[in-house]
Protein backbone atom coordinates (compact mmCIF):
# COMPACT_ATOMS: atom_id res chain seq x y z
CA UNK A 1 -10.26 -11.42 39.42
CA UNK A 2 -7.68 -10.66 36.90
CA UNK A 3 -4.78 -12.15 35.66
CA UNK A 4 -2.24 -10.22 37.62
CA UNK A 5 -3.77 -11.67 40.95
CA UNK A 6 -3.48 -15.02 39.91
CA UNK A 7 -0.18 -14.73 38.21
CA UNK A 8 0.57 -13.44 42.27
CA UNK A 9 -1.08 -16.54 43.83
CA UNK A 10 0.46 -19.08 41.80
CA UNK A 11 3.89 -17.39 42.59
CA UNK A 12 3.11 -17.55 46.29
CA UNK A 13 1.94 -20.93 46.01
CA UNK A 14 4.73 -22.43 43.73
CA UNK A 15 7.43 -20.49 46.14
CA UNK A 16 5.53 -21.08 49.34
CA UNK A 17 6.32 -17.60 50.63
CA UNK A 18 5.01 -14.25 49.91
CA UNK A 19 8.49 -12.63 50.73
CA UNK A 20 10.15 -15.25 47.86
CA UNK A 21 6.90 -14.68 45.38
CA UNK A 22 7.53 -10.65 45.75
CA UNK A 23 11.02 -11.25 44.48
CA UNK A 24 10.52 -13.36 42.15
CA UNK A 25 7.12 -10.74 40.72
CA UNK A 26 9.58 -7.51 41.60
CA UNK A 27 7.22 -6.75 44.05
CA UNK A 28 7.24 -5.41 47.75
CA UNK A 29 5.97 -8.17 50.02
CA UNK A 30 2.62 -5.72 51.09
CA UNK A 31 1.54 -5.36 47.38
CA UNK A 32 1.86 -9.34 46.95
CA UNK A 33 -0.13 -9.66 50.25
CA UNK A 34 -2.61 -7.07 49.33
CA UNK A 35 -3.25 -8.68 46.08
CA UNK A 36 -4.16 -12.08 47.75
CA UNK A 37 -6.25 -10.39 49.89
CA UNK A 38 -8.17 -9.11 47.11
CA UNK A 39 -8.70 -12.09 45.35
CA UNK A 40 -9.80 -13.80 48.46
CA UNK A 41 -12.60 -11.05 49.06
CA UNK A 42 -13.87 -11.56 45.51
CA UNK A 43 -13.82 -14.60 45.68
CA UNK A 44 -15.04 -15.69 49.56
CA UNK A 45 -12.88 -17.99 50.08
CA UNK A 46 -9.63 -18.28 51.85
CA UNK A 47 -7.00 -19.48 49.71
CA UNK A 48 -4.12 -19.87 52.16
CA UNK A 49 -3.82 -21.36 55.37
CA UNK A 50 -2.69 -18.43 57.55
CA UNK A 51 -1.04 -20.58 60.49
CA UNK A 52 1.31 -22.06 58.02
CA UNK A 53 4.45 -20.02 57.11
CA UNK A 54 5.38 -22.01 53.72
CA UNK A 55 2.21 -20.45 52.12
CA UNK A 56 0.06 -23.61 52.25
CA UNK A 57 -2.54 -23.74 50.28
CA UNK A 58 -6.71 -24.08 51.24
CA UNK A 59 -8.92 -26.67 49.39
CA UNK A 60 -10.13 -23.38 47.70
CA UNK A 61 -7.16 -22.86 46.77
CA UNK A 62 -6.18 -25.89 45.32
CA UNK A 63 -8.68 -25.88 43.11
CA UNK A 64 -8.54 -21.82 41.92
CA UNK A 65 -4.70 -23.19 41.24
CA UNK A 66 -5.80 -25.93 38.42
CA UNK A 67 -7.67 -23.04 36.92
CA UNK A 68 -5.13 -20.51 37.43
CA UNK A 69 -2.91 -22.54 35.50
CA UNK A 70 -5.12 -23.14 32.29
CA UNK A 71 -5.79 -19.54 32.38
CA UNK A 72 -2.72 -18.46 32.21
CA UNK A 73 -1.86 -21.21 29.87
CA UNK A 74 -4.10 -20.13 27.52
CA UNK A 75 -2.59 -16.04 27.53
CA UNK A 76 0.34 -17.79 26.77
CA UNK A 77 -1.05 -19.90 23.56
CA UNK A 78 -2.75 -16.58 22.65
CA UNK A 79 0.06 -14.14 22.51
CA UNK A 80 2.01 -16.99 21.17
CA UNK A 81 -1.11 -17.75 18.30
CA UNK A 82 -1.08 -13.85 18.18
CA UNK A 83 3.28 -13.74 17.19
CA UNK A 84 1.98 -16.37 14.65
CA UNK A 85 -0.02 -14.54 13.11
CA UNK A 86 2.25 -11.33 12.78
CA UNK A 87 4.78 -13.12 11.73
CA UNK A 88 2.46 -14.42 8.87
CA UNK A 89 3.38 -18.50 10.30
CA UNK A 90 -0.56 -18.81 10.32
CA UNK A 91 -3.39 -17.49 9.81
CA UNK A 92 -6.21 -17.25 6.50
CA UNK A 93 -6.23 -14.82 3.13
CA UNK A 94 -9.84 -14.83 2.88
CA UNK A 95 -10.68 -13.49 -0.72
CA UNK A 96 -13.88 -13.21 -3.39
CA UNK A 97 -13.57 -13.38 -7.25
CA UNK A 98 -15.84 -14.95 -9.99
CA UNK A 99 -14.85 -17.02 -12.75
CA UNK A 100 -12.84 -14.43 -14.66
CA UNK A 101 -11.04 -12.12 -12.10
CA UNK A 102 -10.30 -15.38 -10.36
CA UNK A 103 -7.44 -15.92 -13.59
CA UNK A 104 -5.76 -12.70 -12.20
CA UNK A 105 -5.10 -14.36 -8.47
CA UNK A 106 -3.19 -17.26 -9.51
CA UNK A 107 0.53 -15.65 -10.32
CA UNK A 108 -0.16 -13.76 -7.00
CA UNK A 109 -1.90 -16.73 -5.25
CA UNK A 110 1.26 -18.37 -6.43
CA UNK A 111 3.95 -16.04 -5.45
CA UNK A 112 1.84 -15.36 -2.01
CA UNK A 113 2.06 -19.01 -1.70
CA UNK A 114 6.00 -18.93 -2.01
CA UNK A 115 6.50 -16.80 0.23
CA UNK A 116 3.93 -17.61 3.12
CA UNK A 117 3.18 -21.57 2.68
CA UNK A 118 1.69 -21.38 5.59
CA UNK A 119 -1.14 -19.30 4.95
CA UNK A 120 -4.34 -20.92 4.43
CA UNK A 121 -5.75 -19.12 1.39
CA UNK A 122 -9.35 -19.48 0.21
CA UNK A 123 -10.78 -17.83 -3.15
CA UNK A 124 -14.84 -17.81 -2.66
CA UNK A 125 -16.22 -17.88 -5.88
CA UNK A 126 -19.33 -14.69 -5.96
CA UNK A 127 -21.29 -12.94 -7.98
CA UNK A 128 -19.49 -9.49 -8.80
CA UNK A 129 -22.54 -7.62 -8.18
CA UNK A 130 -21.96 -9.34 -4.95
CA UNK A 131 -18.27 -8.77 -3.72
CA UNK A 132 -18.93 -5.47 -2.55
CA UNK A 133 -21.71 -6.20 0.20
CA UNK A 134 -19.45 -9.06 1.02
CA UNK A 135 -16.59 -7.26 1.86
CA UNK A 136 -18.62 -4.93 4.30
CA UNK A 137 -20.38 -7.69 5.51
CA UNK A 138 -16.92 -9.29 6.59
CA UNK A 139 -17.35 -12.33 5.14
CA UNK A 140 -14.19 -11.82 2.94
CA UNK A 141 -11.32 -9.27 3.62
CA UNK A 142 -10.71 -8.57 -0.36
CA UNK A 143 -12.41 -8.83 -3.51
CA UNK A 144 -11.62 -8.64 -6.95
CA UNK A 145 -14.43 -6.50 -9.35
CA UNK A 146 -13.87 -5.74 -13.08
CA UNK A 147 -15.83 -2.23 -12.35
CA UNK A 148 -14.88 0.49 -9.91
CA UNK A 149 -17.89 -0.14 -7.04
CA UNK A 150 -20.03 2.94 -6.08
CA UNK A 151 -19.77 2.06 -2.16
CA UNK A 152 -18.01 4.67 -0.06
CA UNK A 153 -17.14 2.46 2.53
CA UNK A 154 -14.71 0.23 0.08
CA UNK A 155 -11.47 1.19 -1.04
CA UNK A 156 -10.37 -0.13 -4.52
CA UNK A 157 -7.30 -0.10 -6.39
CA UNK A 158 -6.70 -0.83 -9.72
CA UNK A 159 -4.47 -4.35 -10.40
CA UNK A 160 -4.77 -5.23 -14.24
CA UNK A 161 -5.19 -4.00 -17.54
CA UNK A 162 -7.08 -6.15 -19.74
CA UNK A 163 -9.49 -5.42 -22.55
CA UNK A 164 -12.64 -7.95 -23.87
CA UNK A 165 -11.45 -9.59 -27.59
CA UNK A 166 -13.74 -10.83 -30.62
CA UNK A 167 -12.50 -14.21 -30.97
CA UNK A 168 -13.56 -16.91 -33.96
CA UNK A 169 -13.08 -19.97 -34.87
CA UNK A 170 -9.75 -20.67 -37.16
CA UNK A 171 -12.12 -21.60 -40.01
CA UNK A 172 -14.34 -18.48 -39.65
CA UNK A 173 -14.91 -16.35 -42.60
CA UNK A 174 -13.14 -13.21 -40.41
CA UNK A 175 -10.47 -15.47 -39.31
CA UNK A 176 -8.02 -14.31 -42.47
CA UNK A 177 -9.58 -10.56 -42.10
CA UNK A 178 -7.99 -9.33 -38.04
CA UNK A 179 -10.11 -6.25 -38.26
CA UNK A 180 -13.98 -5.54 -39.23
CA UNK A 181 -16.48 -2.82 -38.84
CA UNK A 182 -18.93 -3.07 -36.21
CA UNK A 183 -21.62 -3.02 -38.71
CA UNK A 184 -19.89 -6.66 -39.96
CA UNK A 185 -20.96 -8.10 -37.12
CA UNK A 186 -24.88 -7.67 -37.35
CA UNK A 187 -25.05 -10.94 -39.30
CA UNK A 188 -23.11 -13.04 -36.35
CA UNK A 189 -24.22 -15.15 -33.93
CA UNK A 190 -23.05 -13.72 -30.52
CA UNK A 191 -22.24 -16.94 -27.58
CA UNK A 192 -22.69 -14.99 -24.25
CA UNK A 193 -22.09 -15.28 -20.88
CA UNK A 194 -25.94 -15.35 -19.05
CA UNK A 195 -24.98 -13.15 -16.23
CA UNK A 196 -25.58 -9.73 -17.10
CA UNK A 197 -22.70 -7.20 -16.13
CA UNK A 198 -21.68 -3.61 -16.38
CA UNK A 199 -19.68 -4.77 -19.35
CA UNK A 200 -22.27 -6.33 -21.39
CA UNK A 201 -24.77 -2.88 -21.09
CA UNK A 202 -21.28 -1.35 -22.76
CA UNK A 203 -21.70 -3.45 -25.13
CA UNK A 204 -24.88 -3.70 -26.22
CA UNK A 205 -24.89 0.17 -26.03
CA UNK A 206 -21.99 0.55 -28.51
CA UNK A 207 -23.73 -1.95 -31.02
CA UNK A 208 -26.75 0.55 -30.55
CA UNK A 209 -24.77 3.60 -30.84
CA UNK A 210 -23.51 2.49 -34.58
CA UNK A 211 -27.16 1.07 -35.04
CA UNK A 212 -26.05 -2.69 -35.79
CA UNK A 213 -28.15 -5.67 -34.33
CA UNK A 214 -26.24 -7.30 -31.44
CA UNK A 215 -27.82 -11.15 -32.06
CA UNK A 216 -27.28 -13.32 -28.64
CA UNK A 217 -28.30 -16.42 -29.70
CA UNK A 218 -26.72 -18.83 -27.00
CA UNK A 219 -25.97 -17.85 -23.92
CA UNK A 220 -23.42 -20.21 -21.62
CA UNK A 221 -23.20 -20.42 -17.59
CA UNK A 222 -19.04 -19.95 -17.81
CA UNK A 223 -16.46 -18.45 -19.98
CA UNK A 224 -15.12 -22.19 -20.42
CA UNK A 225 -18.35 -23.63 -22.08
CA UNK A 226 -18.75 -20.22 -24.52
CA UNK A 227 -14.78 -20.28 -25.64
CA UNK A 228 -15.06 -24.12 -26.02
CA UNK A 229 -18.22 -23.95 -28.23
CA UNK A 230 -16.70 -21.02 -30.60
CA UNK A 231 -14.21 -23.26 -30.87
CA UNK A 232 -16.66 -25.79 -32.29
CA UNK A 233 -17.39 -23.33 -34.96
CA UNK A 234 -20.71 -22.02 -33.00
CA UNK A 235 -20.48 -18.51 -33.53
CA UNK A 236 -18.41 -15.40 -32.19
CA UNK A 237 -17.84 -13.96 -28.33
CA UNK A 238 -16.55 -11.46 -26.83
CA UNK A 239 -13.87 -12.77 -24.56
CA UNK A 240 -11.84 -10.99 -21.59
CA UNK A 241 -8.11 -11.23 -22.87
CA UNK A 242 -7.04 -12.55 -19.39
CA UNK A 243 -9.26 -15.72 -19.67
CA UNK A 244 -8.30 -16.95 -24.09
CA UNK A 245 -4.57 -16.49 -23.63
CA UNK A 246 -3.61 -19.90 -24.03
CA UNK A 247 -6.14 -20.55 -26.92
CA UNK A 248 -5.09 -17.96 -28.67
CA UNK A 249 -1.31 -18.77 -28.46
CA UNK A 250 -2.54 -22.01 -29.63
CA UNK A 251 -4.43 -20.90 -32.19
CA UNK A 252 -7.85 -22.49 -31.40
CA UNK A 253 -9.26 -19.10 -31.23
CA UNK A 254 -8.23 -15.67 -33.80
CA UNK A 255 -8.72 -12.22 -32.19
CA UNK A 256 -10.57 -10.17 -34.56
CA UNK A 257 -10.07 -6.25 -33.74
CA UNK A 258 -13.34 -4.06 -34.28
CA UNK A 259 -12.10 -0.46 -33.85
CA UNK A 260 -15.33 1.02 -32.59
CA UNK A 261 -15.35 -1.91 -29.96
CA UNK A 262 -12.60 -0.76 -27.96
CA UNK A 263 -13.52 -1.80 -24.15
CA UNK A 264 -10.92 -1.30 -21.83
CA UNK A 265 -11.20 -3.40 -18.24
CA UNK A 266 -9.68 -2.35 -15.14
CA UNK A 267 -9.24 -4.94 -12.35
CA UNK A 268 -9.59 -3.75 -8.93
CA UNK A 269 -8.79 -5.31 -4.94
CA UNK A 270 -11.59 -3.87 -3.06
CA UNK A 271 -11.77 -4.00 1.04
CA UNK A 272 -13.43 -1.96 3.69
CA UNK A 273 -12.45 1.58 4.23
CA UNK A 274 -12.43 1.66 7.62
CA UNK A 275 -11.21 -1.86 8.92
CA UNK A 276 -7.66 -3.03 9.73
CA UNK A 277 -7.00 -5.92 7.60
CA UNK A 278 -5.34 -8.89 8.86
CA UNK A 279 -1.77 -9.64 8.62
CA UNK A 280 -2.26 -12.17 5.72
CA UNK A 281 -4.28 -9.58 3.84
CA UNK A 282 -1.36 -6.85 4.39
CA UNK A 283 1.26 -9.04 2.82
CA UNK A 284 -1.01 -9.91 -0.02
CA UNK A 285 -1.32 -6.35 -1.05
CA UNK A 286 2.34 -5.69 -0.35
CA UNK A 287 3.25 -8.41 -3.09
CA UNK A 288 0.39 -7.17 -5.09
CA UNK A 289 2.03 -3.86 -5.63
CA UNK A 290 6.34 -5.61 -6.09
CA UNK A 291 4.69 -7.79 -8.28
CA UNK A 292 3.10 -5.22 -10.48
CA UNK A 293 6.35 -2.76 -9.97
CA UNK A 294 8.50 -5.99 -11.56
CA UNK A 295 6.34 -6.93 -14.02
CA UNK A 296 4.86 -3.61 -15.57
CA UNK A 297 1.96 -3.35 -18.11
CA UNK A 298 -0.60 -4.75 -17.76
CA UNK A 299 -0.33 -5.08 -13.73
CA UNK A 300 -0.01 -1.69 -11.58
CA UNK A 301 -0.71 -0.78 -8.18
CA UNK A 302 -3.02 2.46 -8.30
CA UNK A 303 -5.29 3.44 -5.58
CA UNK A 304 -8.59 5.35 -6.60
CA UNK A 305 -9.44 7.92 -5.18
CA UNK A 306 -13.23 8.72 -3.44
């Protein structure tokens, strides 16, 4: 039984006549026949009483017709749920970021927003050792890393520009100074973040490289808690630029350059090689790249290759 056979019986029913159901199908009157025939065989029931010219129906086949109906009510809702979804009027922008690369979505979140309000769009906070394995495990379409990941099966493609910043407290002794030695800072009390990351092994392997103690005396769950107790005049961090804009435009925090401390980070979208992303997904990375080609430095739009 498919859809085409009961798209023919409900035309012979509703017209009462297989002549009238042929022209309104654009069909010959033996291929309408010879389609009810079939669908009575696989079925076993009669669904037409044969004595009756106006195509009356059987009990069988008054009850295949309250079926045939939903069925065919329900291609109709799907290719109409389907146009929905191409033309981005629903539909889900399912996406992964942790606490920092999460800063990065929000003009795009925004501007995605603008455009497609009706878009349900859901950032799941992860791990960013995780956001690979969750990509390939479908459980988001996209994810934003701060490393390029080793995983063949992921695309990535680099977003942002953004470098990590020594940032004080106004009344800091290096707060008047805006650049020191590495070697200055074996004395400090570092406030880190206590997830360990690609960047942090940089780190520490820089502050081994010029031989100067790296001293992590307090380490905070989020990069809210460390910039808010620097602030408090507990130590030094290392900051992401992206996430102490606004404190340092306020001046509640001073950037201190350290010229052998210079760490570059490169944001990336990663998603699965080899899977067609949804419609939602496609628009997001078409205003990812006009919104890096209108704003410039530090956004861009580069695909990596590998």
């Amino acid at each position: 039984m498919d859809l085409f056979q009961l798209e023919t019986f409900l035309a012979v029913a509703e017209e009462r006549s297989f002549s009238r159901a042929a022209t309104r199908l654009h069909r010959t009157q033996p291929a309408v026949s010879q389609a009810i025939s079939k669908l009575e065989g696989e079925l076993g029931e009669i669904l037409f009483e044969r004595s009756s010219r106006d195509g009356t129906l059987t009990d069988a086949g008054g009850v295949l017709r309250e079926y045939a109906l939903k069925l065919l009510n329900l291609r109709t809702e799907a290719s109409s749920a389907l146009a929905e979804l191409r033309e981005l009027h629903s539909g889900k922008l399912l996406l992964a970021a942790n606490e920092y690369t999460c800063l990065y979505l929000l003009p795009l979140l925004d501007e995605f927003r603008r455009q497609h309000p009706r878009i349900k769009v859901a950032v799941q906070r992860s791990l960013a050792s995780r956001i690979t394995d969750e990509v390939l495990m479908h459980s988001v379409e996209i994810g934003i890393l701060s490393f390029r990941p080793d995983d063949v099966q992921v695309k990535s493609t680099v977003v942002y520009r953004d470098e990590l910043m020594l940032v004080v407290n106004p009344k800091h002794p290096f707060a008047r100074a805006g650049e020191v030695a590495i070697r200055q800072l074996g004395t400090q009390n570092f406030v880190a973040h206590n997830i360990a990351s690609p960047q942090r092994q940089k780190v520490i392997q820089t502050f081994r490289k010029y031989k100067t103690p790296l001293q992590m005396g307090v380490e905070l769950p989020t990069m809210e808690a460390i910039k808010r107790f620097v602030e408090m005049g507990n130590g030094v961090a290392l900051i992401p630029g992206l996430s102490v804009r606004k404190e340092l435009t306020n001046g509640e925090l001073v950037r201190i350059r350290v010229k052998e401390l210079q760490t570059e980070r490169k944001l990336r979208l990663v998603y699965r090689r080899q899977a067609s992303l949804s419609h939602a997904a496609l628009a997001f990375l078409r205003i990812v790249e006009k919104f890096s080609a209108s704003h410039g430095d530090p956004y861009s739009f580069l695909p990596e290759r590998g």
